[in-house]
Protein backbone atom coordinates (compact mmCIF):
# COMPACT_ATOMS: atom_id res chain seq x y z
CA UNK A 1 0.00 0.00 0.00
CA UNK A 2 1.73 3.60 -1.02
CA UNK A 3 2.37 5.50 1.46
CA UNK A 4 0.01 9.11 1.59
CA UNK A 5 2.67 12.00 0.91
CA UNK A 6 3.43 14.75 3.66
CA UNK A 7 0.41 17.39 2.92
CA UNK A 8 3.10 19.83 3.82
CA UNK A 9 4.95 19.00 0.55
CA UNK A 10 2.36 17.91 -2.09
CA UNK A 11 -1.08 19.73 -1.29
CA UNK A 12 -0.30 23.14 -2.76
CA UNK A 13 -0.55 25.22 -6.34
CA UNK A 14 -2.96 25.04 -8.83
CA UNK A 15 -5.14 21.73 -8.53
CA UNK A 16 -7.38 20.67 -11.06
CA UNK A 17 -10.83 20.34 -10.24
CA UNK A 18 -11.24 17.66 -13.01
CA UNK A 19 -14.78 17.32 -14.81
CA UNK A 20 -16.15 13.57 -15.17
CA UNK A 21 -16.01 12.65 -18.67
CA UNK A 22 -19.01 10.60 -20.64
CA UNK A 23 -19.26 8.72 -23.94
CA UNK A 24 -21.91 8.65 -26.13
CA UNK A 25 -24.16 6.17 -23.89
CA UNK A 26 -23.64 8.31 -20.75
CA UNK A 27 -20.96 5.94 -19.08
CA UNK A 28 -17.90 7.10 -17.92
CA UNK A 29 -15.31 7.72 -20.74
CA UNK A 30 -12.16 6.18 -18.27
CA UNK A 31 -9.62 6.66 -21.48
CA UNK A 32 -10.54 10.44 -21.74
CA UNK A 33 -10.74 10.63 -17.65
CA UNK A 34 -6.94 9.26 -17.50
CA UNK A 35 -5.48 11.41 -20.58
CA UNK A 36 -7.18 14.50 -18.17
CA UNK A 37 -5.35 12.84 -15.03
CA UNK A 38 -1.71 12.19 -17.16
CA UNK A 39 -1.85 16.28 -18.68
CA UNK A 40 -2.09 17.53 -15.61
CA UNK A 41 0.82 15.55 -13.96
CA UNK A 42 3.03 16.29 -16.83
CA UNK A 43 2.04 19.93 -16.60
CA UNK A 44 3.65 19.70 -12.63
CA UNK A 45 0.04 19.62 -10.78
CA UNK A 46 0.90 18.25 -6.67
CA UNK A 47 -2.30 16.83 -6.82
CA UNK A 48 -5.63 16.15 -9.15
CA UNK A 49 -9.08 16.62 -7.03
CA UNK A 50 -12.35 14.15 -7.99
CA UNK A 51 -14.99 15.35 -5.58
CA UNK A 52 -16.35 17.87 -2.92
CA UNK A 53 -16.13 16.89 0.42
CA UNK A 54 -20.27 18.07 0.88
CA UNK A 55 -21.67 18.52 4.19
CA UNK A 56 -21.55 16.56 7.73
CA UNK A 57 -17.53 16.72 7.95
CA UNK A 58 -17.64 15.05 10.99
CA UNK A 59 -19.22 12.01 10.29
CA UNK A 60 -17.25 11.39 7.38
CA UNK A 61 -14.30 11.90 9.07
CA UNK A 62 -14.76 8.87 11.39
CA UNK A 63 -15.81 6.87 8.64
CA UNK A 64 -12.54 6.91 6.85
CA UNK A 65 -8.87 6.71 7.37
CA UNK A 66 -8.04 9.37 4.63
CA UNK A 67 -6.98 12.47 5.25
CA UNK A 68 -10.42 14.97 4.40
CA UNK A 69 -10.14 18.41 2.58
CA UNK A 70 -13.17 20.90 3.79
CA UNK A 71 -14.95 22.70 1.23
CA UNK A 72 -16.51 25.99 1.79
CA UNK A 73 -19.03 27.02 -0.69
CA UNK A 74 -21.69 29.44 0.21
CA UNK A 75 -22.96 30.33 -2.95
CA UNK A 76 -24.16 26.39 -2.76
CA UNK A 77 -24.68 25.62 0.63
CA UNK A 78 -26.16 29.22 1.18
CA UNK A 79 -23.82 29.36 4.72
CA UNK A 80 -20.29 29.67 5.44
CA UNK A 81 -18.36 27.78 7.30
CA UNK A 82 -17.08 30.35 10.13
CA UNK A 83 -14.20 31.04 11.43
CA UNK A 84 -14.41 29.59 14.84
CA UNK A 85 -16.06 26.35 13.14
CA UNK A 86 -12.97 25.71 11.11
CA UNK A 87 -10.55 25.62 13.63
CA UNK A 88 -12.49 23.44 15.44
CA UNK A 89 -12.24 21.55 12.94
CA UNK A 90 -8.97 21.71 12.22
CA UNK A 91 -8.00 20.76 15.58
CA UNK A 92 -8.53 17.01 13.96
CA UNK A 93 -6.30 14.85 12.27
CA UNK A 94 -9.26 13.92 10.11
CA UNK A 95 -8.71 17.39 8.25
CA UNK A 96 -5.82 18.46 6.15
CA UNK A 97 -7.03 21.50 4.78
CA UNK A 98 -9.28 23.74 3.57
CA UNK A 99 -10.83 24.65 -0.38
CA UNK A 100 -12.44 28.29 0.10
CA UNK A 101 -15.02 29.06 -2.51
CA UNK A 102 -15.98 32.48 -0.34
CA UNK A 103 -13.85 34.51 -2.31
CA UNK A 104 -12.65 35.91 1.05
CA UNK A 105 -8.89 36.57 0.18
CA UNK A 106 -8.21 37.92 3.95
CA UNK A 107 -8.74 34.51 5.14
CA UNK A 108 -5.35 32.80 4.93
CA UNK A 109 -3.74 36.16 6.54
CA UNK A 110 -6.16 36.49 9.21
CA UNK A 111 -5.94 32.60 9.94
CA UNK A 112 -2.54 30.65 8.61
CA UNK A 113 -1.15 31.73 12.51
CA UNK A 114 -3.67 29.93 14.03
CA UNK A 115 -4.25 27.07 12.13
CA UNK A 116 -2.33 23.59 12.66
CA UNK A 117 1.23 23.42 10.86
CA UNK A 118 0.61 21.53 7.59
CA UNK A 119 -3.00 22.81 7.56
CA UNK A 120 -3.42 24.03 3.95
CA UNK A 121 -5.67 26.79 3.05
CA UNK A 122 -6.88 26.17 -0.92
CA UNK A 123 -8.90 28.98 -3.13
CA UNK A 124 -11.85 27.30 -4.55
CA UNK A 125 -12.36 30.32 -6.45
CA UNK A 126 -10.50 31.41 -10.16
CA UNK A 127 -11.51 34.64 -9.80
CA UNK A 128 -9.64 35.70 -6.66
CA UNK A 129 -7.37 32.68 -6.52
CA UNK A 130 -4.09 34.99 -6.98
CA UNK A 131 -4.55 37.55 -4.28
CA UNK A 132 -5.74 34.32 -1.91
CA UNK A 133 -2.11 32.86 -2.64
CA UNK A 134 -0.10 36.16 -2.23
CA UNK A 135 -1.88 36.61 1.24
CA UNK A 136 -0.52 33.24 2.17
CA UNK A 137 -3.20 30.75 0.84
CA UNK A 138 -1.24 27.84 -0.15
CA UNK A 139 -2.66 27.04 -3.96
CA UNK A 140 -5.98 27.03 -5.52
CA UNK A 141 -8.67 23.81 -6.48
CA UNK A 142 -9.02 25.18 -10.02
CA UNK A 143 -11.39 24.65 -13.04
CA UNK A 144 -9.35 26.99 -15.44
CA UNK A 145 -6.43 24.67 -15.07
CA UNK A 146 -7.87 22.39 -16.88
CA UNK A 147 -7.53 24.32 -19.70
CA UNK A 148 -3.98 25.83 -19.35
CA UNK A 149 -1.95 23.91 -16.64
CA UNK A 150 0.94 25.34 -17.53
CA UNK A 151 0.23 28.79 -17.83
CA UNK A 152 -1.72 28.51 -13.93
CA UNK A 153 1.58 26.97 -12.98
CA UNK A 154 3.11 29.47 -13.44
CA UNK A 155 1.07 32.40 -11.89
CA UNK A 156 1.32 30.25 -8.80
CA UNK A 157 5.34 30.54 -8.94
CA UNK A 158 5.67 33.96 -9.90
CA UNK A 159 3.79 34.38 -7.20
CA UNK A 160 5.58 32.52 -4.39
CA UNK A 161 8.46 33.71 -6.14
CA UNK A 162 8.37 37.45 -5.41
CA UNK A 163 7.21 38.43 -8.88
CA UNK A 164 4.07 39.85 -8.35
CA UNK A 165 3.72 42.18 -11.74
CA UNK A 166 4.03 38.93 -13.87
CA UNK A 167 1.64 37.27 -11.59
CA UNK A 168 -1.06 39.21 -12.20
CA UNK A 169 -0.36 40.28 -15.96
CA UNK A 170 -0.74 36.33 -16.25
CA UNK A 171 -3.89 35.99 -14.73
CA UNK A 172 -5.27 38.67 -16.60
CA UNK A 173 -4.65 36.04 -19.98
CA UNK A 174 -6.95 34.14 -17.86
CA UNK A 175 -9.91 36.36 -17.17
CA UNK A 176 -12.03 35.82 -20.01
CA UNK A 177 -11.44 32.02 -19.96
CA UNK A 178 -12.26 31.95 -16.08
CA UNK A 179 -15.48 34.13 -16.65
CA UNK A 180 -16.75 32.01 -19.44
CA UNK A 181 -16.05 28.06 -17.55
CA UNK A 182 -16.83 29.43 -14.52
CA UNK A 183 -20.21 31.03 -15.33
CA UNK A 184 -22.23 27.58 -15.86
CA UNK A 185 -19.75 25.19 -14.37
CA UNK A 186 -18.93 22.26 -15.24
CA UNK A 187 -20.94 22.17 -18.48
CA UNK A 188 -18.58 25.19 -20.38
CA UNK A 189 -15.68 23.68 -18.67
CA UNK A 190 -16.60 20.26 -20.53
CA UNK A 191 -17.11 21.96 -23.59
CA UNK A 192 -13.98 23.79 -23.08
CA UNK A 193 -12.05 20.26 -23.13
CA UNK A 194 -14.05 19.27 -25.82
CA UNK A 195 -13.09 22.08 -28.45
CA UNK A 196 -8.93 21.25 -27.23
CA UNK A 197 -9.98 17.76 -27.94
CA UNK A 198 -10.20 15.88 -24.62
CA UNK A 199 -12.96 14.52 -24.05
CA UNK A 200 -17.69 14.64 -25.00
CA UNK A 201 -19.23 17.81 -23.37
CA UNK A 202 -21.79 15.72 -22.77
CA UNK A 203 -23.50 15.99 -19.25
CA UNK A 204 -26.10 14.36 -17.05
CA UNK A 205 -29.11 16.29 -15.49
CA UNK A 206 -29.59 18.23 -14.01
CA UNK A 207 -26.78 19.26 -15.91
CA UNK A 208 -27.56 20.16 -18.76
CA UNK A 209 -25.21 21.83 -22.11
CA UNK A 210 -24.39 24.96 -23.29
CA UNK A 211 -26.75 26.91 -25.48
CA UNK A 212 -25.34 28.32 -28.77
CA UNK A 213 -24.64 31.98 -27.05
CA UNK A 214 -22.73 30.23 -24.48
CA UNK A 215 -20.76 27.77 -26.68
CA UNK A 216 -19.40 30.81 -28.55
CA UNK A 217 -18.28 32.45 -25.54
CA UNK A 218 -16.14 29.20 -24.48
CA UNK A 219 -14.70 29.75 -28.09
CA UNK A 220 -14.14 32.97 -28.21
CA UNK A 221 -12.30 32.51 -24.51
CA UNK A 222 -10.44 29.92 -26.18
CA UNK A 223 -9.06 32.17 -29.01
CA UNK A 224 -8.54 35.65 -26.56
CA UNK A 225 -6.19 32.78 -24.60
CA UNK A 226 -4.23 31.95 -27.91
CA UNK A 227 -2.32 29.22 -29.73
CA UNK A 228 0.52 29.80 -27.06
CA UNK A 229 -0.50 28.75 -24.09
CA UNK A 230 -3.06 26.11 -25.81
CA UNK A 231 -0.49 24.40 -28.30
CA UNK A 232 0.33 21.89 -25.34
CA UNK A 233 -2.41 21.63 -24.60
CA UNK A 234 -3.65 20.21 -28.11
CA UNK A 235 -0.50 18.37 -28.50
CA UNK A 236 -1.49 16.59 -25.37
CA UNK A 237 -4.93 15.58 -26.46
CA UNK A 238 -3.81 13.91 -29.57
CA UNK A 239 -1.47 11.38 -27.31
């Protein structure tokens, strides 16, 4: 049995929030689900996510030996998680860190001090993920990197790096792409992956696809982002 890696070392960047390919009859596509898995760790991602740890953290937690990632998502579960709540929680070895879809950048500064060493703080957010890293979040669960590993890779070490200027000027390539995949998630990021050649943008309800307006928007993303940050990306697909 291998061994789970120190948190400390592995559990940080820009993580791939990766969407669940199907084939024609609505089964999982596994060969487009692995090409996904393999782009990503040739692109240098420290780890590839496949769900959201949902509600009732607690009683997963002693249901399983693994190590458990909280997710904070208000904007779907219509509440926060607090403060006070999460370092409650992370008083437990159960929990190993934390995705924030809040869009709160002040969190990691107002809480890395008083959170347990190792304890990762993770944006769950594309929008804000780059001022949540430079105030000492520790990467970012991402849809957009998906689409341009490489390119998020690198925001996240300019970053850490003390390059703030190129940071941002490369997240700004990004803006378009993250407003279009992120605006009817994960159906435009599906048919993002789709037009680089990855995998069906089909989806199961209440999913449901893009309309025409929306499909062109994913294109015209596609083409603002250009054929240099995408040409890996292509040459990956055809693998």
């Amino acid at each position: 049995m291998t061994a789970i890696a120190d948190p400390a070392t592995w559990l940080a960047g820009y993580i791939p929030d990766i969407p669940t390919p199907f084939d024609e009859n609505g089964a999982i596509d596994l060969g487009a689900f692995a090409k996904l898995c393999e782009r990503q760790i040739e692109a240098g991602a420290t780890a590839i996510l496949q769900a959201g740890i949902q509600a009732h953290f607690r009683a997963i937690a002693i249901s399983t030996a693994l190590p458990i990632i909280l997710h904070d998502a208000p904007s779907r579960t219509m509440r926060e998680l607090s403060d006070d709540t999460l370092l409650r929680l992370a008083d437990s070895r159960h929990f190993i860190g934390l995705t924030d879809g809040s869009g709160d950048i002040t969190r990691p500064f107002r809480l890395q001090s008083r959170l347990p060493a190792g304890f990762r703080l993770l944006s769950g957010d594309d929008a804000t993920a780059l001022p949540f890293i430079a105030n000492g979040g520790d990467g970012c669960i991402s849809s957009v990197s998906n689409l341009a590993p490489e390119l998020c890779q690198a925001i996240y070490l300019n970053c850490r790096q003390g390059r703030p200027q190129t940071a941002r000027y490369l997240q700004s390539r990004l803006a378009a792409m993250t407003a279009a995949v992120t605006r009817e998630s994960p159906a435009a990021l599906k048919y993002a992956l789709c037009l680089l050649g990855f995998m069906s943008p089909a989806t199961r309800l209440p999913i449901v696809e893009l309309t025409d307006a929306a499909k062109a928007e994913v294109a015209g993303a596609i083409a603002e982002l250009g054929d240099d940050d995408l040409a890996r990306s292509r040459e990956a697909a055809t693998r």
